[in-house]
Every structure is written in structure tokens, then in C-alpha cells.
PDB file of N, CA and C in Angstrom:
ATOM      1  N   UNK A   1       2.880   0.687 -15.720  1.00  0.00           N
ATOM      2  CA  UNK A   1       3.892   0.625 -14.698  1.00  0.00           C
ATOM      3  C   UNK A   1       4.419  -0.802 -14.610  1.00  0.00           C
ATOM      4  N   UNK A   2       5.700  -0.812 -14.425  1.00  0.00           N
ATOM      5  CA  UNK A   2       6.643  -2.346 -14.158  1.00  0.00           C
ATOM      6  C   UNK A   2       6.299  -2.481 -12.507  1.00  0.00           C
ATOM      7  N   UNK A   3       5.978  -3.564 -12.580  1.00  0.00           N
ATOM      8  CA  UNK A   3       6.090  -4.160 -10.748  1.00  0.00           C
ATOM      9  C   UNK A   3       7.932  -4.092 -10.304  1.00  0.00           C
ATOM     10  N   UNK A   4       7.515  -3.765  -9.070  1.00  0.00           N
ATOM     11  CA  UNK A   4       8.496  -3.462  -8.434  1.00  0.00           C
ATOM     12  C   UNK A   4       9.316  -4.257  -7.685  1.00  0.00           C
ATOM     13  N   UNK A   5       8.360  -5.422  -7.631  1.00  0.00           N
ATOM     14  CA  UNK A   5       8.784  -6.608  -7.130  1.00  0.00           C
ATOM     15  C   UNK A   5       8.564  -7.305  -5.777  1.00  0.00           C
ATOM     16  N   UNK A   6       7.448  -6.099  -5.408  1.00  0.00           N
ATOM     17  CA  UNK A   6       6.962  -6.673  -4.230  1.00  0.00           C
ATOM     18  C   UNK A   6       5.615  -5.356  -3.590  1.00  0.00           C
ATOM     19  N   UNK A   7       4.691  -6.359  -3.563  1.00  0.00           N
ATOM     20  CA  UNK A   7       3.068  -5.581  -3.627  1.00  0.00           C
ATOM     21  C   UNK A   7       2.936  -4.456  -3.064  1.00  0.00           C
ATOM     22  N   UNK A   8       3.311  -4.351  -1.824  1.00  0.00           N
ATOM     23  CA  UNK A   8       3.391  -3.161  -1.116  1.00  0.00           C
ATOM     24  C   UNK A   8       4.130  -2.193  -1.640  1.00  0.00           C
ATOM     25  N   UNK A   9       5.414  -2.205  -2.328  1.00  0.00           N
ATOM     26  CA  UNK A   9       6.041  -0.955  -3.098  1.00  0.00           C
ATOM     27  C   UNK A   9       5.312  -0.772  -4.335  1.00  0.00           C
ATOM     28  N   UNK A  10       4.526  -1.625  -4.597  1.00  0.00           N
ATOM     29  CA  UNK A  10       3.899  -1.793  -5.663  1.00  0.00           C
ATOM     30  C   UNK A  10       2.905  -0.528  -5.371  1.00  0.00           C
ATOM     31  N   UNK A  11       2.061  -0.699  -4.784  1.00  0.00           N
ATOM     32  CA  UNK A  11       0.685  -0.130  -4.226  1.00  0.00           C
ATOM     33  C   UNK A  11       1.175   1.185  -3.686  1.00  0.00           C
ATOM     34  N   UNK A  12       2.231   1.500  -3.103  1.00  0.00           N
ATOM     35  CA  UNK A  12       3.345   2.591  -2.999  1.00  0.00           C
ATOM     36  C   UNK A  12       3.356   3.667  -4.376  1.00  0.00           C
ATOM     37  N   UNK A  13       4.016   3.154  -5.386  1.00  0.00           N
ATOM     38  CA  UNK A  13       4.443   3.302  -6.551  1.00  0.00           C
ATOM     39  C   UNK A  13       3.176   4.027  -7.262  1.00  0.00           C
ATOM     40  N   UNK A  14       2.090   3.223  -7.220  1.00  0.00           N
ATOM     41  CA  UNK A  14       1.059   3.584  -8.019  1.00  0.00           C
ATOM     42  C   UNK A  14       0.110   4.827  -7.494  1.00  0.00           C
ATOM     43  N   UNK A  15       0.798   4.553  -6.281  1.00  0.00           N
ATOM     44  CA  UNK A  15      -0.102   6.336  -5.534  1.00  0.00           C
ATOM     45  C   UNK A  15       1.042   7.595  -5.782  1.00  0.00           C
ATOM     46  N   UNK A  16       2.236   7.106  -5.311  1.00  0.00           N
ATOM     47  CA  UNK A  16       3.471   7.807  -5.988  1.00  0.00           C
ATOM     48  C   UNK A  16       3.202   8.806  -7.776  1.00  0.00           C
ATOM     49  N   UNK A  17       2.590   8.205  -8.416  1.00  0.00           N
ATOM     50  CA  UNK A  17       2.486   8.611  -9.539  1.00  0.00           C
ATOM     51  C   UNK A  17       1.131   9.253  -9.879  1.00  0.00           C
ATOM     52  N   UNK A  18      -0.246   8.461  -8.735  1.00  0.00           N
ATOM     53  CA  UNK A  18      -1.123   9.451  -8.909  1.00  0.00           C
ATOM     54  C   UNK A  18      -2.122   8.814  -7.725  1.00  0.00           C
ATOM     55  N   UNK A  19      -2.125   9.801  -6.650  1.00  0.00           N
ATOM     56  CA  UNK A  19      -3.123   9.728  -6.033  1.00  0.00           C
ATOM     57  C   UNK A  19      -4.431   9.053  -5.808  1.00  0.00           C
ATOM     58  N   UNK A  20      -4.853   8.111  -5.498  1.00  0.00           N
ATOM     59  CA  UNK A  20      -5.889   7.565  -5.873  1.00  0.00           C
ATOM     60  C   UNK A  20      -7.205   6.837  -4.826  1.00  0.00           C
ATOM     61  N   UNK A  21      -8.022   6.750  -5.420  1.00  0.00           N
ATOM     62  CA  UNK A  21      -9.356   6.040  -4.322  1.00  0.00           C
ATOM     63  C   UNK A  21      -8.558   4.419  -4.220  1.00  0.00           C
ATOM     64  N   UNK A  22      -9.555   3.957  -3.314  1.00  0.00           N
ATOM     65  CA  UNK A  22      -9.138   2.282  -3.352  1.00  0.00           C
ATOM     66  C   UNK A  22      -9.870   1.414  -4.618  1.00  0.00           C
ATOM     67  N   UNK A  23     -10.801   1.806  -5.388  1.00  0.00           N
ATOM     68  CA  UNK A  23     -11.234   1.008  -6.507  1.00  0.00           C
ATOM     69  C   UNK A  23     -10.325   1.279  -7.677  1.00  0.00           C
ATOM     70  N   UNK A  24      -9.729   1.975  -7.856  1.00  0.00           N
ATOM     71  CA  UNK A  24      -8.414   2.639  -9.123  1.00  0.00           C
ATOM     72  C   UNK A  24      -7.661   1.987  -8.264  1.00  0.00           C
ATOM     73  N   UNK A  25      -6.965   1.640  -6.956  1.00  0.00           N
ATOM     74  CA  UNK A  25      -5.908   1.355  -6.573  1.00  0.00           C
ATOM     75  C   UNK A  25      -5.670   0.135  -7.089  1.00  0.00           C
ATOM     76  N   UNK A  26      -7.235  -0.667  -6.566  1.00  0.00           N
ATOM     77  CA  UNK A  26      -7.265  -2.595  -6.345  1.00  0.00           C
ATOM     78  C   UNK A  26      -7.056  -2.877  -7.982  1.00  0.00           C
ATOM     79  N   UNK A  27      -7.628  -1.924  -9.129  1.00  0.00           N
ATOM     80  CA  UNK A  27      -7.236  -2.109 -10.632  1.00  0.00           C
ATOM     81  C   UNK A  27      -6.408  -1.958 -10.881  1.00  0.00           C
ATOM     82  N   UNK A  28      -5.483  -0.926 -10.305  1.00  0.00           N
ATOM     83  CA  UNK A  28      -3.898  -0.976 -10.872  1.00  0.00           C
ATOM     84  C   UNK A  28      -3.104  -2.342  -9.927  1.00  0.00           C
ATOM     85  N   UNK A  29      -3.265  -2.401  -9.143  1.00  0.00           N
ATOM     86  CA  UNK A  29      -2.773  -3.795  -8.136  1.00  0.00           C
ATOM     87  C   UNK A  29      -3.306  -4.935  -9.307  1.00  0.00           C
ATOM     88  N   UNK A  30      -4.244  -5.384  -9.482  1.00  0.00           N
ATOM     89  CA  UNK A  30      -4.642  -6.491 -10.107  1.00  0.00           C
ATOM     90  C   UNK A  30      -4.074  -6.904 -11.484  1.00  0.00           C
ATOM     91  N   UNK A  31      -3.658  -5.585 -12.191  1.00  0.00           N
ATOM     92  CA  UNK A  31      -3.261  -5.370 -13.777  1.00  0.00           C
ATOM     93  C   UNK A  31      -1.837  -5.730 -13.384  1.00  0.00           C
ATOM     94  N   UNK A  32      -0.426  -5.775 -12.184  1.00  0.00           N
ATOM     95  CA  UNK A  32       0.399  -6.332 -12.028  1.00  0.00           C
ATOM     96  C   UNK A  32       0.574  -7.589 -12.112  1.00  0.00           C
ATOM     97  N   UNK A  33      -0.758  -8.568 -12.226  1.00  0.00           N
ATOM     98  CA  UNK A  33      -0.487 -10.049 -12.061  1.00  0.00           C
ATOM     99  C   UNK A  33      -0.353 -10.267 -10.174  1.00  0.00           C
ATOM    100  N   UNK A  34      -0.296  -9.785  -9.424  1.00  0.00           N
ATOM    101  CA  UNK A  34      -0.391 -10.566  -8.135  1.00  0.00           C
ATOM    102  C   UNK A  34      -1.286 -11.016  -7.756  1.00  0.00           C
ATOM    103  N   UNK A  35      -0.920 -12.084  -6.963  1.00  0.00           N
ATOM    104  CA  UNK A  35      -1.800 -13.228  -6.489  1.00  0.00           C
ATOM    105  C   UNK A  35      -2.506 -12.988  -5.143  1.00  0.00           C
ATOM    106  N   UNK A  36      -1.691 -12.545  -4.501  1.00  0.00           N
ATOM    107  CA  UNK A  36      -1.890 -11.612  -2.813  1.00  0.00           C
ATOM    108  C   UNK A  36      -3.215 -10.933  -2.874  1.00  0.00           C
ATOM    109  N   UNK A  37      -4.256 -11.261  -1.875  1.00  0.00           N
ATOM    110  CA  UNK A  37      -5.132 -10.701  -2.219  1.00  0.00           C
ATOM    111  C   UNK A  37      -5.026  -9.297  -1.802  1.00  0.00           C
ATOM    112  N   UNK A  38      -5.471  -8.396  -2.523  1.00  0.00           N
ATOM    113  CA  UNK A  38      -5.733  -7.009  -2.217  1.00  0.00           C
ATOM    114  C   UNK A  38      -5.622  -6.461  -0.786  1.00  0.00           C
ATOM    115  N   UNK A  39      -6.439  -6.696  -0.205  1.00  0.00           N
ATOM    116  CA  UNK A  39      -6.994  -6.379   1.091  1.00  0.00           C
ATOM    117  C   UNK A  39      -5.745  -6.748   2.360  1.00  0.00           C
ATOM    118  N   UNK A  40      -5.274  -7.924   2.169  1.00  0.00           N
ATOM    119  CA  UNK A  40      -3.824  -8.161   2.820  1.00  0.00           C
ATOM    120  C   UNK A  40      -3.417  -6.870   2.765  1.00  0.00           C
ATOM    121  N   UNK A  41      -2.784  -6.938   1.559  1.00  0.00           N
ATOM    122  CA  UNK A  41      -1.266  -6.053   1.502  1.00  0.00           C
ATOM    123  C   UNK A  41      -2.008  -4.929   1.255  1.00  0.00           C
ATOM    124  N   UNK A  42      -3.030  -3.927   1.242  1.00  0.00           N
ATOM    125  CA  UNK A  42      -3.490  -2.968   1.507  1.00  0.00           C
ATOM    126  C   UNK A  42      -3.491  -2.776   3.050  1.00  0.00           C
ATOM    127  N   UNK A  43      -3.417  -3.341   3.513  1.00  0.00           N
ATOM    128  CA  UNK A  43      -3.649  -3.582   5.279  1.00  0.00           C
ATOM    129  C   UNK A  43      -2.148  -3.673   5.666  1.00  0.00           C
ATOM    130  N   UNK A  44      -1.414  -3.628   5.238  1.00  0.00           N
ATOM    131  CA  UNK A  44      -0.080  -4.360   5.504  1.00  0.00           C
ATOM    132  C   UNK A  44       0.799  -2.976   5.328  1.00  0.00           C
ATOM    133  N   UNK A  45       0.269  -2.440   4.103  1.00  0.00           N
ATOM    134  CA  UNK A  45       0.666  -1.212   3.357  1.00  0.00           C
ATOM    135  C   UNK A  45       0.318   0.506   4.510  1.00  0.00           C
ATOM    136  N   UNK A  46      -0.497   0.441   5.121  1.00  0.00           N
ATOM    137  CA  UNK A  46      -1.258   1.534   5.310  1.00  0.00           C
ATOM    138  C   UNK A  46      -0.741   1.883   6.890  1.00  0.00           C
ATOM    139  N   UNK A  47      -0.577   3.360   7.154  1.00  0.00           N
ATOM    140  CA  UNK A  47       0.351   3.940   8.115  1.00  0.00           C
ATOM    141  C   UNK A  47       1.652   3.432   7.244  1.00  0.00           C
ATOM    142  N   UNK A  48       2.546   3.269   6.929  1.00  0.00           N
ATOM    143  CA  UNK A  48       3.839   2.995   6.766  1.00  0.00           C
ATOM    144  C   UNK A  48       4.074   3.403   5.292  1.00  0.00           C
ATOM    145  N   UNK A  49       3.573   2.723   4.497  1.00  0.00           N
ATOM    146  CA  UNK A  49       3.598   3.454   3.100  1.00  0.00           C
ATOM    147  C   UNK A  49       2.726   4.001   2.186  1.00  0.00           C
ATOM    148  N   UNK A  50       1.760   3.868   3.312  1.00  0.00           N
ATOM    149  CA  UNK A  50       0.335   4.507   2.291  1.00  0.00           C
ATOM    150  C   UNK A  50      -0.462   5.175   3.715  1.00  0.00           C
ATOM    151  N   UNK A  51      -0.881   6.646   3.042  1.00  0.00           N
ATOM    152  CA  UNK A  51      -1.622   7.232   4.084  1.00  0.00           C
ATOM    153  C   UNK A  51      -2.982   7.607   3.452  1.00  0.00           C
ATOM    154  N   UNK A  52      -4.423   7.156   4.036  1.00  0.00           N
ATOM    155  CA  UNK A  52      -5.538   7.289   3.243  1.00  0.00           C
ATOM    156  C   UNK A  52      -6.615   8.971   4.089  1.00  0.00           C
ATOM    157  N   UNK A  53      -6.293  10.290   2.861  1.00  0.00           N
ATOM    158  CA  UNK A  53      -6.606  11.693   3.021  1.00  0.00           C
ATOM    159  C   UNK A  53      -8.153  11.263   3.490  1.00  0.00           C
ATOM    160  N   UNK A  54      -8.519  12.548   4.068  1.00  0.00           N
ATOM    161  CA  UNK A  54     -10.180  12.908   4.278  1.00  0.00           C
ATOM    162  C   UNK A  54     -11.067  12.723   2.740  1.00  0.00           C
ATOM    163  N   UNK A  55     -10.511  12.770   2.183  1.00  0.00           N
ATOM    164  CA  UNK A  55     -10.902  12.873   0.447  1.00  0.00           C
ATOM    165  C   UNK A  55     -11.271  11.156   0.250  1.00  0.00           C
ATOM    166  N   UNK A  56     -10.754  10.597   0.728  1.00  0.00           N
ATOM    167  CA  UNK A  56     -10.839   8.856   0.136  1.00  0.00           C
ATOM    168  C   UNK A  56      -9.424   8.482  -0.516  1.00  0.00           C
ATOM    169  N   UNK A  57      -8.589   9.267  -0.914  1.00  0.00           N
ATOM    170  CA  UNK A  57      -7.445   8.921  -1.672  1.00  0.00           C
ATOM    171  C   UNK A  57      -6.426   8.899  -0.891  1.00  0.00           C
ATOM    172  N   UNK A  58      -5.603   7.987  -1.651  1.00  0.00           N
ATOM    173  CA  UNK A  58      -4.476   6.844  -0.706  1.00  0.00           C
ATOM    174  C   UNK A  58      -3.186   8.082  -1.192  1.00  0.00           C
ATOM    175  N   UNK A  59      -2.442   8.033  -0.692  1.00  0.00           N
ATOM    176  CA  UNK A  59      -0.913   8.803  -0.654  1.00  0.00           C
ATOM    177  C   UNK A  59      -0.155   7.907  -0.412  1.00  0.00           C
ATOM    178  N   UNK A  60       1.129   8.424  -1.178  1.00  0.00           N
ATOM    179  CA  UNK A  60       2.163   7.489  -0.408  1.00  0.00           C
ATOM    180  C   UNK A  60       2.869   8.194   0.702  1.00  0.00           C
ATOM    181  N   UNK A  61       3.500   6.743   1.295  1.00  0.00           N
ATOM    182  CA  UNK A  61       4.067   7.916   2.834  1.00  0.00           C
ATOM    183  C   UNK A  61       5.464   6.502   3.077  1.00  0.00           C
ATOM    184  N   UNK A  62       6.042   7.299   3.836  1.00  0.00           N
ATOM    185  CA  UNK A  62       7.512   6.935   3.268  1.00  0.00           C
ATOM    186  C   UNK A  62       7.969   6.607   5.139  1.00  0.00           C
ATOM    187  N   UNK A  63       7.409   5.663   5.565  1.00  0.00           N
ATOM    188  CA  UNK A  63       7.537   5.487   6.973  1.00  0.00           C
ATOM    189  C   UNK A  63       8.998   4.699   7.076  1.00  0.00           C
ATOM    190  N   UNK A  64       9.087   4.721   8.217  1.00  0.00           N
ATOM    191  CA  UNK A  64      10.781   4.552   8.785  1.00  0.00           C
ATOM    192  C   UNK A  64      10.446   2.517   9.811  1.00  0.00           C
ATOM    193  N   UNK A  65      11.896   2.018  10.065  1.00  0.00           N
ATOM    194  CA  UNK A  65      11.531   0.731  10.316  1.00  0.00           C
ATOM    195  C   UNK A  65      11.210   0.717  11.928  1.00  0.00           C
ATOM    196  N   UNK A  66      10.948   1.840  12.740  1.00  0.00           N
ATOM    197  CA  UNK A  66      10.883   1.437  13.622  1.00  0.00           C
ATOM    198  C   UNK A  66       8.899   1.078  13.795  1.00  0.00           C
ATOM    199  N   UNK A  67       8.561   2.038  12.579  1.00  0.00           N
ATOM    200  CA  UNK A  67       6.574   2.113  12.732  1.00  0.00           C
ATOM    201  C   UNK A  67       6.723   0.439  12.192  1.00  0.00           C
ATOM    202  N   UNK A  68       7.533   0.089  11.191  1.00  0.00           N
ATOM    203  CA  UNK A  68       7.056  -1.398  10.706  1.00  0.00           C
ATOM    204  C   UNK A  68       7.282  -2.067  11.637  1.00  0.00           C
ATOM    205  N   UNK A  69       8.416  -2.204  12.546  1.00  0.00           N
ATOM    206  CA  UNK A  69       8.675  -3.301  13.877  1.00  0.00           C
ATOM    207  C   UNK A  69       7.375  -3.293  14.845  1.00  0.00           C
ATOM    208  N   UNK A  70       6.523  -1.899  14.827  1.00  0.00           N
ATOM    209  CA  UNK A  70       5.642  -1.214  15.929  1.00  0.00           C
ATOM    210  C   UNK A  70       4.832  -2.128  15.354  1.00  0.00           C
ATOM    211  N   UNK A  71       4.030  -1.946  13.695  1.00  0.00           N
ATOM    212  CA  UNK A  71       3.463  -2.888  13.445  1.00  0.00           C
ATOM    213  C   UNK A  71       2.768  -4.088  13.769  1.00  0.00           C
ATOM    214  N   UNK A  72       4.514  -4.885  13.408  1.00  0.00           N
ATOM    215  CA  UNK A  72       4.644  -5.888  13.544  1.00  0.00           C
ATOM    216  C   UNK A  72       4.068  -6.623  14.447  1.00  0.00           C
ATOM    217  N   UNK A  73       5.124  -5.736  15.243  1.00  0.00           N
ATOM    218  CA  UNK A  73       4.358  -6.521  16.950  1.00  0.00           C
ATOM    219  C   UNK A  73       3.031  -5.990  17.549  1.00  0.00           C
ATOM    220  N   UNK A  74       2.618  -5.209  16.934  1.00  0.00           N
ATOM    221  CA  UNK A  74       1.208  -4.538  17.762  1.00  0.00           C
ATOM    222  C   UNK A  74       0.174  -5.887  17.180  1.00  0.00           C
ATOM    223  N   UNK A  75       0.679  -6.264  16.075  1.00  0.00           N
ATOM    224  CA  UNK A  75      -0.298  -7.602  15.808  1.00  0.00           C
ATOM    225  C   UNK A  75      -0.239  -9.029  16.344  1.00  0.00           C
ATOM    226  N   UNK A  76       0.769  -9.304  16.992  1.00  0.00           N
ATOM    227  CA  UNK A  76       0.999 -10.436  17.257  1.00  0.00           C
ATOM    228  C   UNK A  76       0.420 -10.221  18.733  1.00  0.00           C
ATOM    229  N   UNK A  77      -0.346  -8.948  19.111  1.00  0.00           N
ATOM    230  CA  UNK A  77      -0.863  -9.232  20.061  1.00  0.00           C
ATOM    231  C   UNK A  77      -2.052  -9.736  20.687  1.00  0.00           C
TER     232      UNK A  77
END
């Protein structure tokens, strides 16, 4: 897979194409070359573009900008 150009669509992308645990995820993340550690933008990623099943495996999920603003600010609290 080509990076997408930014980690989180990245980590998006790679569940997009196949479903996966978080140890297959953090290997396909790492084989892009990013520097970002994992765990960030897995955290950054999750509710909004990644939803993690009863199974252990990550989905992608295609959230809208008002959950990222919700986010946003639910952390700065």
C-alpha cells in the first residue's frame, strides 16, 4: 500500500482493505516509514475512523467533523 499522506488515513486505509488486530495494524503502520508513534495516532484515529469489534479487529469507520471537533475539545479538558 502507498501512504496516503497522513497516518490516520493511513491506519484507515489499511483496515479499509483488511480488517485487522492491532499487532498486523502497528506492522502495516511501521512498513509506511512514519515517525509518529503508533499509539498517538491510533488514539487519535479511534471512534472517528477506526472502530475496534468484540473480536479485537479494528474497522474502518467514516465519522463526520462534528465527532472530531467533540474530540477535540473533550480533550482539552
Amino acid at each position: 500500500m502507498n501512504s496516503l499522506g497522513d497516518p490516520i488515513l493511513d491506519l484507515q486505509e489499511i483496515c479499509k482493505q483488511n480488517p485487522t488486530d492491532k499487532v498486523a495494524l502497528e506492522k502495516a503502520y511501521k512498513e509506511l516509514g512514519w515517525e509518529v508513534p503508533f499509539e498517538e495516532v491510533l488514539d487519535a484515529a479511534m471512534d472517528i475512523y477506526l472502530t475496534q469489534s468484540d473480536d479485537g479487529l479494528y474497522y474502518p469507520r467514516n465519522g463526520n467533523a462534528l465527532e472530531i471537533i467533540n474530540k477535540i475539545l473533550g480533550a482539552k479538558k
